[in-house]
C-alpha atoms as a PDB file:
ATOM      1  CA  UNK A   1       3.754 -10.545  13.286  1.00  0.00           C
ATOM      2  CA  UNK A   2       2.627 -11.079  16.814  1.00  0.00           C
ATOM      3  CA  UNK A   3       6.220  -8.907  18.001  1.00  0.00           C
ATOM      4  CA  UNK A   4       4.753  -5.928  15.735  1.00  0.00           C
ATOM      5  CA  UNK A   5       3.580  -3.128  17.457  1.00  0.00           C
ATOM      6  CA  UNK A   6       0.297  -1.581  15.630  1.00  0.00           C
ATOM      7  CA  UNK A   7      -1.788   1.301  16.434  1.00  0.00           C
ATOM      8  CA  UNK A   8       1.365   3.606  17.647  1.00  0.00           C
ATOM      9  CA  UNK A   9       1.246   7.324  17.178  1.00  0.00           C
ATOM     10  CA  UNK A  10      -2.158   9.306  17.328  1.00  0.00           C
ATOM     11  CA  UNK A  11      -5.175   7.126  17.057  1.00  0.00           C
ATOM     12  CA  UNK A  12      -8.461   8.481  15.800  1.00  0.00           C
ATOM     13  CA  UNK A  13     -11.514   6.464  16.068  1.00  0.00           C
ATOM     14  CA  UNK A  14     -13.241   5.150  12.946  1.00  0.00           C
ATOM     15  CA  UNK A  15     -16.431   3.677  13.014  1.00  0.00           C
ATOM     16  CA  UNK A  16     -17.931   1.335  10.394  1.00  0.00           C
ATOM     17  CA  UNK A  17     -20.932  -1.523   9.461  1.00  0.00           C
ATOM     18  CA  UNK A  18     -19.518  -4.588   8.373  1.00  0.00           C
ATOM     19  CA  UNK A  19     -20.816  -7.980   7.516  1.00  0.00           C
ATOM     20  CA  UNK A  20     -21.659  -9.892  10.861  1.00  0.00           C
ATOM     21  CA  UNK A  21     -19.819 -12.669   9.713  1.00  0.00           C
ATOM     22  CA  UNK A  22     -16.708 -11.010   8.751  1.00  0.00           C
ATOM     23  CA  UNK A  23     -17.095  -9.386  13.205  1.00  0.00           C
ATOM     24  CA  UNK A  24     -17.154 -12.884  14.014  1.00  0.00           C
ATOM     25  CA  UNK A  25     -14.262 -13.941  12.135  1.00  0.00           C
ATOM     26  CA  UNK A  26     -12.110 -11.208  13.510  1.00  0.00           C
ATOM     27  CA  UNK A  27     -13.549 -11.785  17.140  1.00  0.00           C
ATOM     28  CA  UNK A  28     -12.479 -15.804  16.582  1.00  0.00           C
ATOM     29  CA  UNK A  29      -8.808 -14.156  15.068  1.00  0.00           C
ATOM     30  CA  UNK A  30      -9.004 -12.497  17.995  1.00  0.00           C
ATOM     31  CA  UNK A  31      -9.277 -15.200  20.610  1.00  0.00           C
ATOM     32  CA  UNK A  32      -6.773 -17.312  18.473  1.00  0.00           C
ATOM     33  CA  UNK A  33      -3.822 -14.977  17.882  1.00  0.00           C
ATOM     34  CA  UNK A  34      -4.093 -13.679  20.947  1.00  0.00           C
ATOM     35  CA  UNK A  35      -3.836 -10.660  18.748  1.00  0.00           C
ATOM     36  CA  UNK A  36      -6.151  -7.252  19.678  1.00  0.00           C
ATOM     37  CA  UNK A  37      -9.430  -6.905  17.678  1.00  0.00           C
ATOM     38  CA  UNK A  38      -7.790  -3.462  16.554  1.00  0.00           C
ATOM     39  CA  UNK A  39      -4.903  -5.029  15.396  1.00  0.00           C
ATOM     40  CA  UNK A  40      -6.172  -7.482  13.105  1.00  0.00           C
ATOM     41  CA  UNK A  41      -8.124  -4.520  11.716  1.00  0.00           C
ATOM     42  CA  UNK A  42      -5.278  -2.460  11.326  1.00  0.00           C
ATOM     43  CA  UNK A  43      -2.797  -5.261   9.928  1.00  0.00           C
ATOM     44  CA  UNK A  44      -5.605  -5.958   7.052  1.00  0.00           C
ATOM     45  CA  UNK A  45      -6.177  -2.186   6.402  1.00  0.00           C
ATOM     46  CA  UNK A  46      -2.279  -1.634   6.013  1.00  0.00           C
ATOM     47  CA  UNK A  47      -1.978  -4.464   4.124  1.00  0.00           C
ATOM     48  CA  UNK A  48      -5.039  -3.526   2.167  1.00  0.00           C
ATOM     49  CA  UNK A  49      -3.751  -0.191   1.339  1.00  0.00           C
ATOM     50  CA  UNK A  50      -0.264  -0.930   0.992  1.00  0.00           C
ATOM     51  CA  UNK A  51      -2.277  -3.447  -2.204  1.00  0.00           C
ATOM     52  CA  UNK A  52      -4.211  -0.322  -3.205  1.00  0.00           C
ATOM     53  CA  UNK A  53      -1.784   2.358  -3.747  1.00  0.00           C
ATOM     54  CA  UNK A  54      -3.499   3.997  -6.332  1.00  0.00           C
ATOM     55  CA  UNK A  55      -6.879   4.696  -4.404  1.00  0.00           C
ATOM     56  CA  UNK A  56      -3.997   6.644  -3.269  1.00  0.00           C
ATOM     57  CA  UNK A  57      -3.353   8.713  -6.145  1.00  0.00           C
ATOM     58  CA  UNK A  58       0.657   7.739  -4.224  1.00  0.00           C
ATOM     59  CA  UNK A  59       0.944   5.891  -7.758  1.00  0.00           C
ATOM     60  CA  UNK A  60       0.435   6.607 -11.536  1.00  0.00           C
ATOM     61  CA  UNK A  61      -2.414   5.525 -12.952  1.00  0.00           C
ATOM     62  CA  UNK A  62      -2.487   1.679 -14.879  1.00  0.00           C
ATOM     63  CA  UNK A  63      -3.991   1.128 -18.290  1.00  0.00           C
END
C-alpha cells in the first residue's frame, strides 16, 4: 500500500469537522506509516466508497 501513489490527477480541497479523536488517530497513522495525512484520508474514502456504491446510484438498488 505504502508503493501506491494517491492523490494524482486534479486535487480539489475539501474541508470537513470530524471527531477529535478520529484527527488524532489519523495524525498517529500518520507518524506510523510514514504515510501522508491526505493519504490515509483518501485510502479510507476510496475504500469507503468503493463499499458504498450505491450512495452512488453506480449500482441498482438492494431490497
Amino acid at each position: 500500500m505504502k508503493s501506491q501513489k494517491q492523490n494524482q490527477g486534479e486535487l480539489k480541497e475539501l474541508t470537513v469537522k470530524i471527531e477529535k479523536d478520529v484527527v488524532e488517530a489519523i495524525e498517529i497513522m500518520s507518524k506510523n506509516s510514514g504515510l501522508s495525512q491526505a493519504d490515509l484520508v483518501v485510502i479510507a474514502l476510496k475504500r469507503f466508497r468503493a463499499s458504498h456504491l450505491d450512495y452512488l446510484r453506480a449500482t441498482p438498488p438492494t431490497e
